[in-house]
Protein backbone atom coordinates (compact mmCIF):
# COMPACT_ATOMS: atom_id res chain seq x y z
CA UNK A 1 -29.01 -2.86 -112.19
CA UNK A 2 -31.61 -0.61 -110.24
CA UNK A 3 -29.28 -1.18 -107.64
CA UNK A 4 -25.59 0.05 -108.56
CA UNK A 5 -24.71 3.23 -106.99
CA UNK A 6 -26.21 1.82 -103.62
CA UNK A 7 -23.87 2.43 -100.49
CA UNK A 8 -21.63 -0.53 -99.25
CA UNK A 9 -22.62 -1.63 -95.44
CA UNK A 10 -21.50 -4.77 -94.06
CA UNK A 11 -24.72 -7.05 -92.83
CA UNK A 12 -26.77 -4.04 -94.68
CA UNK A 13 -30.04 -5.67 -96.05
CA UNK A 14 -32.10 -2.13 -96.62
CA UNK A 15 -30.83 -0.21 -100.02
CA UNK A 16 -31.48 3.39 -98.64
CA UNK A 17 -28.83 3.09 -96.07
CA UNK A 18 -26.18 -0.11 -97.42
CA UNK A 19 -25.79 -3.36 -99.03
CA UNK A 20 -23.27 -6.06 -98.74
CA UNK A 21 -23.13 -8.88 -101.29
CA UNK A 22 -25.88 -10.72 -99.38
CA UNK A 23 -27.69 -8.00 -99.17
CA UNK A 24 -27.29 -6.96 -102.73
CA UNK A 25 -28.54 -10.49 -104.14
CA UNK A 26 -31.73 -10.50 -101.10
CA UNK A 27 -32.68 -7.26 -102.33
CA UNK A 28 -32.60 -8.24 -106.02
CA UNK A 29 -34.38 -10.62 -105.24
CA UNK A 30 -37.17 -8.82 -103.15
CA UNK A 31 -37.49 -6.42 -106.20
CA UNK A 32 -38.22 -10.11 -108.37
CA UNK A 33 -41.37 -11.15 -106.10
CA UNK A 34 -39.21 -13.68 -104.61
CA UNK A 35 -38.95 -14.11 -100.17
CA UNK A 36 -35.07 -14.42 -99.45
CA UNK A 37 -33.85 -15.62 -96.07
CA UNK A 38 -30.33 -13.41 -95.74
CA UNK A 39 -27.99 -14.99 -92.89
CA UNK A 40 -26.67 -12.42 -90.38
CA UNK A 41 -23.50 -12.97 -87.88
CA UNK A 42 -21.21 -13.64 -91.07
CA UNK A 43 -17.82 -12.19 -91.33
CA UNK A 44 -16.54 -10.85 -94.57
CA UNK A 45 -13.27 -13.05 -93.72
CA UNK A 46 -14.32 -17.02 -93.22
CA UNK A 47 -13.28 -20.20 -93.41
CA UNK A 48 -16.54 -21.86 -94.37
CA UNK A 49 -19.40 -20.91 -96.51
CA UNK A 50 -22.00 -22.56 -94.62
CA UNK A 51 -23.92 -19.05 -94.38
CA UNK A 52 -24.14 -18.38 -98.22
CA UNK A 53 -25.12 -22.15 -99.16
CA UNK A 54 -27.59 -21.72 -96.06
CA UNK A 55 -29.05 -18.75 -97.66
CA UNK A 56 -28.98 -20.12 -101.14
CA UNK A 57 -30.90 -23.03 -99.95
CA UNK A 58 -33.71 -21.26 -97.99
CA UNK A 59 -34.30 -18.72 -100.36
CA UNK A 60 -35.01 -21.21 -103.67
CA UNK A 61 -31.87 -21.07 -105.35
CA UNK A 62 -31.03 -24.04 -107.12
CA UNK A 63 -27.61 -25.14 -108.20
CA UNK A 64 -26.67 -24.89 -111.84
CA UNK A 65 -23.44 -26.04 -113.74
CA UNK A 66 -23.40 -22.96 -116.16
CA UNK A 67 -24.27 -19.34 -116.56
CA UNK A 68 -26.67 -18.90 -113.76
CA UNK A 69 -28.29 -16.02 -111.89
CA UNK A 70 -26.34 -15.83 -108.40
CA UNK A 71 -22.56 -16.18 -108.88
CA UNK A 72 -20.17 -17.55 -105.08
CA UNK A 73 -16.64 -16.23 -106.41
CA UNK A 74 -13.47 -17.08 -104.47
CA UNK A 75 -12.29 -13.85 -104.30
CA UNK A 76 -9.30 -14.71 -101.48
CA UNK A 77 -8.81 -18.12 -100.22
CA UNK A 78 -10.68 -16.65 -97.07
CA UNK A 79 -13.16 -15.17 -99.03
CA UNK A 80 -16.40 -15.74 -101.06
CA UNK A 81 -18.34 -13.26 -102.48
CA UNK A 82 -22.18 -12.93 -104.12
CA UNK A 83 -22.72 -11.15 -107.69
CA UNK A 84 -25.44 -11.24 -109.61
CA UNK A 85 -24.68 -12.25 -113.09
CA UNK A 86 -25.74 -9.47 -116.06
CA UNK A 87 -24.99 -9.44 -119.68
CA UNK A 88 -21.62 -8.26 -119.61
CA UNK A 89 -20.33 -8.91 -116.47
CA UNK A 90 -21.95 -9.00 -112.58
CA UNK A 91 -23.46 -6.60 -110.47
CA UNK A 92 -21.57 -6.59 -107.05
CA UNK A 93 -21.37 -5.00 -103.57
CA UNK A 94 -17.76 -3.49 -103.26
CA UNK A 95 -16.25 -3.15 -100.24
CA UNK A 96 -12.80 -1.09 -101.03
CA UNK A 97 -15.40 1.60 -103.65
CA UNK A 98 -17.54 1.75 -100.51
CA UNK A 99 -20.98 0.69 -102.93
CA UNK A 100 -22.47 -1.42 -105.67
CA UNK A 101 -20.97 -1.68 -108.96
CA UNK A 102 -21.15 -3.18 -112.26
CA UNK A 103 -18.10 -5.12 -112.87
CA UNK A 104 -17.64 -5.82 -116.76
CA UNK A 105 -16.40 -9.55 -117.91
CA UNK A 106 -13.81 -11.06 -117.99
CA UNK A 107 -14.58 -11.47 -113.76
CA UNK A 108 -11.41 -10.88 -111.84
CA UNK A 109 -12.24 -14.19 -109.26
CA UNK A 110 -12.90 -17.35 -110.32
CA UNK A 111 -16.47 -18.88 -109.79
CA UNK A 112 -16.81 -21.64 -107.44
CA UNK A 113 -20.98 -22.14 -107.85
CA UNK A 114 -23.61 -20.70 -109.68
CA UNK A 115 -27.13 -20.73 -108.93
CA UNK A 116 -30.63 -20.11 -110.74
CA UNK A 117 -33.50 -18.74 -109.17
CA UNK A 118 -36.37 -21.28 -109.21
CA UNK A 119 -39.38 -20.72 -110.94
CA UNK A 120 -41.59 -21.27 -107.67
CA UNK A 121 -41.41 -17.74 -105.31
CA UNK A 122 -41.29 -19.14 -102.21
């Protein structure tokens, strides 16, 4: 939540000058003690999400069937997109208001995968 009102920046990983939704959830988790491994070269457009599963992997997320910490929504069928699940809603890096928001439930995307983050801080 510390970080809604951040500026939006494609491939930003640094809050004082931009976040995308990769770099929202790496920073997040930063703040939580954890070491995230954030992919670069990604385009906000893709046909794969080998990147974000990449990045899930490396950075000790672990897959979960409900509720979850770290939400992959289809947000176009060319597009996934990170939140970070909150009570209430998600926290997310939005592109068209140009920063990070809160974004009460009911989500406007479905979610594809959800992820916890594992007790060990890698």
């Amino acid at each position: 939540m510390d970080l809604i009102g951040v500026p939006f920046r494609l491939h930003g990983r640094i809050p004082a000058t931009g976040l995308d939704c990769v770099g929202l959830v790496a920073a997040a988790m930063k703040q939580a003690g954890y070491h995230p491994v954030a992919p670069q070269g990604y385009s906000v457009r893709a046909l794969t999400v080998k990147p974000l599963l990449g990045f899930a992997a490396t950075s000790g997320l672990v897959e979960v069937d409900e509720r979850g910490d770290i939400w992959l929504a289809q947000v176009h069928s060319l597009q996934c997109h990170l939140l970070i699940a909150v009570p209430g809603g998600a926290v997310h890096a939005h592109a068209g208001l140009g920063r990070v928001v809160f974004m009460p439930d009911p989500l406007a995307w479905p979610i594809v995968m959800r992820w916890r983050l594992s007790a060990e801080r890698n």
